[in-house]
Protein backbone atom coordinates (compact mmCIF):
# COMPACT_ATOMS: atom_id res chain seq x y z
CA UNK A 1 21.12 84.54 -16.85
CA UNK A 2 21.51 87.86 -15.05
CA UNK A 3 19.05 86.43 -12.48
CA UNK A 4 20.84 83.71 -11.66
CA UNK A 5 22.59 84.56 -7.96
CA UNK A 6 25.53 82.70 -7.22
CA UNK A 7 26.99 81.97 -3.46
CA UNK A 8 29.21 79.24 -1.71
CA UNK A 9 27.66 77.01 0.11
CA UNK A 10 29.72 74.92 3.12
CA UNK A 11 29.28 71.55 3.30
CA UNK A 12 31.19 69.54 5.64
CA UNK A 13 34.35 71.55 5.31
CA UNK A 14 33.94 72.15 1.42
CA UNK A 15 32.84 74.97 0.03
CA UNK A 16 30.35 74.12 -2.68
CA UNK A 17 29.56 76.91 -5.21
CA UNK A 18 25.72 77.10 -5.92
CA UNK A 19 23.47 78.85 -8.50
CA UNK A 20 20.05 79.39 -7.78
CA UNK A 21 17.07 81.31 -9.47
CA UNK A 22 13.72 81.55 -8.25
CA UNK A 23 11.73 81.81 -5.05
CA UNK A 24 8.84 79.36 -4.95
CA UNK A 25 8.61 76.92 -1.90
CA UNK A 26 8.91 73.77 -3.74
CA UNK A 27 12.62 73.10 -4.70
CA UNK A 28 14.29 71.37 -7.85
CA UNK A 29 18.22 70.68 -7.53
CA UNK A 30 20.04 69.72 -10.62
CA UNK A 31 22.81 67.30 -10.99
CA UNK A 32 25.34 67.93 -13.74
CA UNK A 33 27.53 64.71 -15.17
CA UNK A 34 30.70 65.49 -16.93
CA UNK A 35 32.33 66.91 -18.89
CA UNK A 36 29.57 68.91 -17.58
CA UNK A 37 28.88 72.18 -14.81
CA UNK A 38 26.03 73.80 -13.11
CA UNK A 39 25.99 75.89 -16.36
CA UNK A 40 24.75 73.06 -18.41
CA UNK A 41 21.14 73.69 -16.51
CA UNK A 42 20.79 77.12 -17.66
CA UNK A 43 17.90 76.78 -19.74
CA UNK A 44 15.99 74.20 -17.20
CA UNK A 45 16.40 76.38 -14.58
CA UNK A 46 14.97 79.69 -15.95
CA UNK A 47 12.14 77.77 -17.27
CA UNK A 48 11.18 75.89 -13.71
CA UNK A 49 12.13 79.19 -12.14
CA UNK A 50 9.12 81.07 -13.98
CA UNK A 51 6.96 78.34 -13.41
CA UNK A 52 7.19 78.72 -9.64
CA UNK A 53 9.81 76.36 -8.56
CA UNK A 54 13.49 77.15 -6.51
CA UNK A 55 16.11 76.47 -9.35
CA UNK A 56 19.45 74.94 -7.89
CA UNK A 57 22.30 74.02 -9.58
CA UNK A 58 25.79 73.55 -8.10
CA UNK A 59 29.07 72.71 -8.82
CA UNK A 60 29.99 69.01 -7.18
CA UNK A 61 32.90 68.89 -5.35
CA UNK A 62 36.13 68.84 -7.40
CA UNK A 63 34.09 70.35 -10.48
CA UNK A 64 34.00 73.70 -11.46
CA UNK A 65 34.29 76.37 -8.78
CA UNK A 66 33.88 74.04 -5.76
CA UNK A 67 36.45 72.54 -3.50
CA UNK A 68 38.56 69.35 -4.01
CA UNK A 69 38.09 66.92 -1.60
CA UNK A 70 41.54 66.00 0.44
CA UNK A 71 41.89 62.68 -1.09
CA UNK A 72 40.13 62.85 -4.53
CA UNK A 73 41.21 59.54 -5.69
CA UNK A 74 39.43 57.90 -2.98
CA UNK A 75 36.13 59.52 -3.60
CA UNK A 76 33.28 57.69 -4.89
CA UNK A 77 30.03 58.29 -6.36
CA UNK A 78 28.73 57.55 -3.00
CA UNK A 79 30.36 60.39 -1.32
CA UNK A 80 28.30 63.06 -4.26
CA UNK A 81 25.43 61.14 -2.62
CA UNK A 82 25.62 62.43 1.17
CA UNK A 83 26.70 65.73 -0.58
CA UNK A 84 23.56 66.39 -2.00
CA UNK A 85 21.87 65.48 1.13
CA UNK A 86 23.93 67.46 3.50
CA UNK A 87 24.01 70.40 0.76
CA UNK A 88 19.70 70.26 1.46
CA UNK A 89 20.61 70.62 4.70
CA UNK A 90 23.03 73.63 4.78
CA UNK A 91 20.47 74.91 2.79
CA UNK A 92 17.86 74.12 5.44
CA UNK A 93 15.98 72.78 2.38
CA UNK A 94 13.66 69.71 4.33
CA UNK A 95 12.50 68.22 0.29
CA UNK A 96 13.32 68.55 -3.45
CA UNK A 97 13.02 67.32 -6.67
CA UNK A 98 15.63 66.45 -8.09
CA UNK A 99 17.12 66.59 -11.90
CA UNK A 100 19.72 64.43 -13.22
CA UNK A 101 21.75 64.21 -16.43
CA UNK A 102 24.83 62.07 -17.37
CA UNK A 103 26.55 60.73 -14.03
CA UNK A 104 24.34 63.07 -12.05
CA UNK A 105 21.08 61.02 -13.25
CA UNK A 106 22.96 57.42 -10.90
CA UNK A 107 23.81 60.02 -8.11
CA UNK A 108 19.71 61.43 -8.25
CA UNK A 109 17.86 58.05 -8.47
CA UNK A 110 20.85 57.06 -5.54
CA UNK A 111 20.10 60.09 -3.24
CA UNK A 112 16.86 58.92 -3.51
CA UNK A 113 17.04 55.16 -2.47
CA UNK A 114 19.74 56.88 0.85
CA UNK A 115 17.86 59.73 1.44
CA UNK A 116 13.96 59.10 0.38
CA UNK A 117 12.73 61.19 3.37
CA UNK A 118 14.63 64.13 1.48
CA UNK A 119 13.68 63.38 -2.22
CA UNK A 120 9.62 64.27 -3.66
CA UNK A 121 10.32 63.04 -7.03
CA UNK A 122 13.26 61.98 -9.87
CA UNK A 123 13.72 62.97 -13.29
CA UNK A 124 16.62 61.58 -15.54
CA UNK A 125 18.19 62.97 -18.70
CA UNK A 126 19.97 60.09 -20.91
CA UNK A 127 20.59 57.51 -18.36
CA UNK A 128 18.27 54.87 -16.31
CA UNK A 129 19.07 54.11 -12.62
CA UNK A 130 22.21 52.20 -12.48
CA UNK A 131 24.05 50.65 -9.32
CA UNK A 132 27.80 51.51 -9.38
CA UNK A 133 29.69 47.90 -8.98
CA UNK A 134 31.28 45.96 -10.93
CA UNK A 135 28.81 45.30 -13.90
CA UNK A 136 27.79 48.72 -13.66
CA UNK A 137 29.10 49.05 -17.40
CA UNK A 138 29.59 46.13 -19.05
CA UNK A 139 33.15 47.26 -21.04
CA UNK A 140 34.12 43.51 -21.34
CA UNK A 141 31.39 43.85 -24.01
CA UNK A 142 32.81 46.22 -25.92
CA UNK A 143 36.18 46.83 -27.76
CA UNK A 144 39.10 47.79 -24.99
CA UNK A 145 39.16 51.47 -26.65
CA UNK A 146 35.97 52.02 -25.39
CA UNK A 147 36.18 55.46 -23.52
CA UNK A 148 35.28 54.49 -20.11
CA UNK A 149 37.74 51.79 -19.95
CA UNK A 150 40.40 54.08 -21.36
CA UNK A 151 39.48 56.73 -18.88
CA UNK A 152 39.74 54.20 -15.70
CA UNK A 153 43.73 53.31 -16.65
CA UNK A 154 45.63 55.81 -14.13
CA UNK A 155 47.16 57.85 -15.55
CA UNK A 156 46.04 57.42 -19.18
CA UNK A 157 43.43 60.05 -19.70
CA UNK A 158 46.13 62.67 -18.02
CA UNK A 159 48.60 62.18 -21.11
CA UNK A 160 45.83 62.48 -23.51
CA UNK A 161 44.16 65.27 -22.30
CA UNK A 162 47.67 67.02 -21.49
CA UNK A 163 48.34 67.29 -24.74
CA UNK A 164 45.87 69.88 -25.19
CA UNK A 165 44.65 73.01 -23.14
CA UNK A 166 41.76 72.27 -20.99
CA UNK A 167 38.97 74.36 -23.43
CA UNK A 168 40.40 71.67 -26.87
CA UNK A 169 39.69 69.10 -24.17
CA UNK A 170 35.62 70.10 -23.72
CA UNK A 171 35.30 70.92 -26.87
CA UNK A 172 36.40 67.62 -28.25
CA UNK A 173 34.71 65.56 -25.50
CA UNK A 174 31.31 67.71 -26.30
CA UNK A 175 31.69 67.29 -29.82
CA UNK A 176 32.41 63.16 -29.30
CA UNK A 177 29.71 62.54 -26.68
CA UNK A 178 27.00 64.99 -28.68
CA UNK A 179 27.52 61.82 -31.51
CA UNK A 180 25.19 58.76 -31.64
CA UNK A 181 28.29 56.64 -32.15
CA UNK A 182 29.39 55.31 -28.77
CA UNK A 183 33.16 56.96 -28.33
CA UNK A 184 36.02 53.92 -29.18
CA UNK A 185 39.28 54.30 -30.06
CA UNK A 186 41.81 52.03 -32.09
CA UNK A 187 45.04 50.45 -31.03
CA UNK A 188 46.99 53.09 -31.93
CA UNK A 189 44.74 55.61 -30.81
CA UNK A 190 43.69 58.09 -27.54
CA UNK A 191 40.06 59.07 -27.36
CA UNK A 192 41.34 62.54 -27.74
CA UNK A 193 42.23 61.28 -31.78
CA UNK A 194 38.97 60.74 -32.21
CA UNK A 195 38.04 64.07 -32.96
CA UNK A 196 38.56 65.78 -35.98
CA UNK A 197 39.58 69.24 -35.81
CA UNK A 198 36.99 70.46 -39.05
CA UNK A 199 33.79 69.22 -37.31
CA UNK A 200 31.72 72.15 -36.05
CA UNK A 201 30.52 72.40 -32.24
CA UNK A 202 26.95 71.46 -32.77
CA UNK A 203 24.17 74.30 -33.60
CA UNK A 204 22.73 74.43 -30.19
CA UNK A 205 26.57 74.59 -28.12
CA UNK A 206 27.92 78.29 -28.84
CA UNK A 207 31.30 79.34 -28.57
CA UNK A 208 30.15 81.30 -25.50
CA UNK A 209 28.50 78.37 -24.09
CA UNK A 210 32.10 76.66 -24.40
CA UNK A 211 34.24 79.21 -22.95
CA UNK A 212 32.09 79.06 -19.99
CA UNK A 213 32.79 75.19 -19.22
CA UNK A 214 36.61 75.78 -20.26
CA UNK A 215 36.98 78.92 -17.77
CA UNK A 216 35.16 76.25 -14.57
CA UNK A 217 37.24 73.08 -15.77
CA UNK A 218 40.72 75.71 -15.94
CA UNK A 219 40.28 76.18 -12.54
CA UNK A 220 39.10 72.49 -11.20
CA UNK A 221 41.03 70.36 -13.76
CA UNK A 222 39.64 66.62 -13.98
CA UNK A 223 41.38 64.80 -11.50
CA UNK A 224 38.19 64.56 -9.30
CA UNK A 225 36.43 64.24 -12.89
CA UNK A 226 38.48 61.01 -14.06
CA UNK A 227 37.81 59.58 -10.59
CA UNK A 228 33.97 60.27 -10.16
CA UNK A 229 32.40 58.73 -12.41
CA UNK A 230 35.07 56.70 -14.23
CA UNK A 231 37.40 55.35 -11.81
CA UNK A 232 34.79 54.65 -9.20
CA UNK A 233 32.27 53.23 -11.30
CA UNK A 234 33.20 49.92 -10.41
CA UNK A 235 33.37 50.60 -6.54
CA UNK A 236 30.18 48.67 -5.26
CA UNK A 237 27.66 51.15 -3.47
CA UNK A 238 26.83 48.86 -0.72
CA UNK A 239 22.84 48.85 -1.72
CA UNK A 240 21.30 45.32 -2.10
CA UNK A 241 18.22 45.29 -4.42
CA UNK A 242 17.59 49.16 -3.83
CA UNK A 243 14.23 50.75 -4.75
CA UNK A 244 13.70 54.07 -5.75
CA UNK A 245 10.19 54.72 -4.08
CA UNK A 246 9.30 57.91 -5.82
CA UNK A 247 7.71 59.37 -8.83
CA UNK A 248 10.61 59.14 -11.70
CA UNK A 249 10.63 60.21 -15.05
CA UNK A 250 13.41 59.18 -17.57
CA UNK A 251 13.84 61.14 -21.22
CA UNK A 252 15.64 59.14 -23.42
CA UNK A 253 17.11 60.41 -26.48
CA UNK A 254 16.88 57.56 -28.86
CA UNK A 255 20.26 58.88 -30.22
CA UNK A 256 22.15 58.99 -27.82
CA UNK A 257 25.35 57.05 -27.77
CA UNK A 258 24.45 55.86 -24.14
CA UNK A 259 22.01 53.97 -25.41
CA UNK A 260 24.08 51.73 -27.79
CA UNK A 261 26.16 50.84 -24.52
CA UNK A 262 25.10 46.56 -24.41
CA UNK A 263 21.92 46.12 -22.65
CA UNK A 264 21.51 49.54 -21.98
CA UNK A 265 18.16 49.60 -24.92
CA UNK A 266 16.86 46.41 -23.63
CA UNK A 267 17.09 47.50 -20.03
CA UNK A 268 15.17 50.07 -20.15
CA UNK A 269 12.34 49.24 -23.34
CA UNK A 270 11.78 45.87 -21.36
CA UNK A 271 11.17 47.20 -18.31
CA UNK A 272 13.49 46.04 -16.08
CA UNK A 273 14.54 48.98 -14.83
CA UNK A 274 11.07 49.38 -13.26
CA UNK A 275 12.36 46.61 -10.68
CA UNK A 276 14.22 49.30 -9.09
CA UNK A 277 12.11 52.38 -10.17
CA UNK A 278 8.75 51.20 -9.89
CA UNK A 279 6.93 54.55 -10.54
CA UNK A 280 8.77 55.31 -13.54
CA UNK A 281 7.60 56.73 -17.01
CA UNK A 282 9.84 56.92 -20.00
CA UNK A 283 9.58 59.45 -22.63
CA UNK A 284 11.76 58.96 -25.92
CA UNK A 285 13.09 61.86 -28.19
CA UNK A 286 13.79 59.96 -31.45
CA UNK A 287 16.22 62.53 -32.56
CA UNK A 288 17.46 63.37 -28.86
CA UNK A 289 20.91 63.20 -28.53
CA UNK A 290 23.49 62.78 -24.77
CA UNK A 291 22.71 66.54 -24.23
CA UNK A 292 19.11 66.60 -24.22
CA UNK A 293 18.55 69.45 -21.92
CA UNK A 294 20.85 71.40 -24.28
CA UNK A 295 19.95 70.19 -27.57
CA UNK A 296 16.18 70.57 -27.34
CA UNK A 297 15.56 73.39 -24.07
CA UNK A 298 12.03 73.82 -24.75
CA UNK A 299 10.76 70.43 -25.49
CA UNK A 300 12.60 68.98 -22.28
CA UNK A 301 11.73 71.95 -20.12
CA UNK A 302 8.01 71.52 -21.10
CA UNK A 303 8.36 67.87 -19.84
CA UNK A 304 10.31 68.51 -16.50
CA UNK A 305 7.44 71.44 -15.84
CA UNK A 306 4.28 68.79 -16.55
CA UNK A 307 5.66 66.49 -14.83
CA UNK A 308 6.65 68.25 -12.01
CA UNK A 309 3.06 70.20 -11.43
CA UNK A 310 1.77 66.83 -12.05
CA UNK A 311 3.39 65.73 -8.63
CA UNK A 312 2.61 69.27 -6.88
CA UNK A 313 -0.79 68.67 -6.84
């Protein structure tokens, strides 16, 4: 971790805060979701850093120890698209792979449908390509304590959180999201009462690990958080029929809670998601859970590496 150089990077009049590792020519960017950082890539990017790649992780804007936008509420996933574009750019990078995980897999398989010219190859931790709109999510299929929905009320998921400090908050969300039980609440309940105080964090999430996240979301909050990806989910992305043209890879952890979300199984064992990735391959992890880069580091860095030097060639 030592190794790891950090800087701040300007992009467009933000100042993004980037973590790289590695010096090789060809260049892999990761893209964290939430309640996730750049940190949540540590393992991925030591590993593709001694196999010969450029490891770069950064913080997206209004996460971690990168600027808020002006307007954060009017921010949409679409804007974290031209970010990582013009962050290439500042970097005078011309192509990358890219990594995604969580929210950060739509904004990867997007950058690459906006940007292909930019883009030599996707890889996707948890979730398949999805086009924010309004049946991005289908939460009229499940109960109305479903977290998403609860988390796209204004206003809501600022009294529950509130009543905690920000490092209760991660550690509850981690613990909730690391489940295979997609995250609802009852009537009576916040998504914060879904935790219960005696569970442990799980075996591969150390106490270190969480006060690093805590000390990145102290400083940004989640107001950008609550509106990118939640709130904006529904905000259509303009793209008719979009293709992702490139390579892709998808590992699926056959646990994860993601994949209990309605259609979400069928979509992707069926196939139809290769309408809009055509070069895909999926790999399942039976006992992979939403963290799968975190949860099992060496299996899932072995597969980013093969795949990767299998598109080098």
């Amino acid at each position: 971790m030592e190794n790891i150089k950090h800087s701040n990077v300007e992009v467009k009049g933000l100042k993004l805060h980037v973590a790289e590792i590695g010096s090789g020519e060809k260049v892999v960017v990761f893209l964290h979701g939430f309640p996730e950082i750049w940190y949540t890539w540590r393992h991925q990017m030591i590993a593709v850093a001694n196999a010969g790649y450029r490891a770069i992780a950064f913080d997206f804007r209004g996460y971690g120890l990168s600027d808020h936008p002006q307007e954060p509420e009017k921010a949409t996933s679409m804007d974290l698209v031209h970010e990582v574009k013009d962050l290439l750019d500042s970097l005078e990078i011309s192509k990358a792979f890219i990594i995604g995980q969580d929210f950060g897999a739509i904004i990867a398989y997007l950058v690459a449908v906006v940007y292909p010219e930019k883009i030599a190859s996707v890889i996707t931790l948890g979730i398949p390509f999805i086009n924010p709109g309004a049946s991005a999510v289908k939460n009229d299929l499940l109960p109305k304590g479903f977290y998403i929905t609860r988390w796209q009320e204004p206003g809501r998921a600022e009294a529950d959180f509130g009543r905690f400090d920000v490092k209760s908050v991660i550690r509850n969300i981690y613990i909730l999201f690391s489940k295979s039980e997609v995250p609802v609440a009852g009537d009576d309940q916040e998504i914060m009462d879904l935790f219960n105080p005696s569970t442990p964090l799980p075996p591969w999430f150390s106490e270190e690990d969480l006060n690093v996240y805590a000390s990145l979301y102290e400083k940004s909050g989640f107001r950008f958080a609550l509106q990118v990806p939640y709130r904006s989910l529904t905000v259509e992305s303009g793209l008719i029929d979009p293709k992702v043209n490139v390579p892709a890879l998808l590992v699926m952890g056959e646990e994860d809670y993601c994949f209990k979300f309605p259609g979400m199984e069928e979509y992707i064992r069926s196939g139809v998601v290769k309408h809009f990735v055509p070069d895909l391959e999926i790999i399942y992890i039976p006992e992979g859970r939403h963290f799968l880069g975190e949860q099992f580091p060496e299996k899932v860095n072995k597969l980013i590496i093969e795949f990767l030097d299998k598109q080098s060639i």
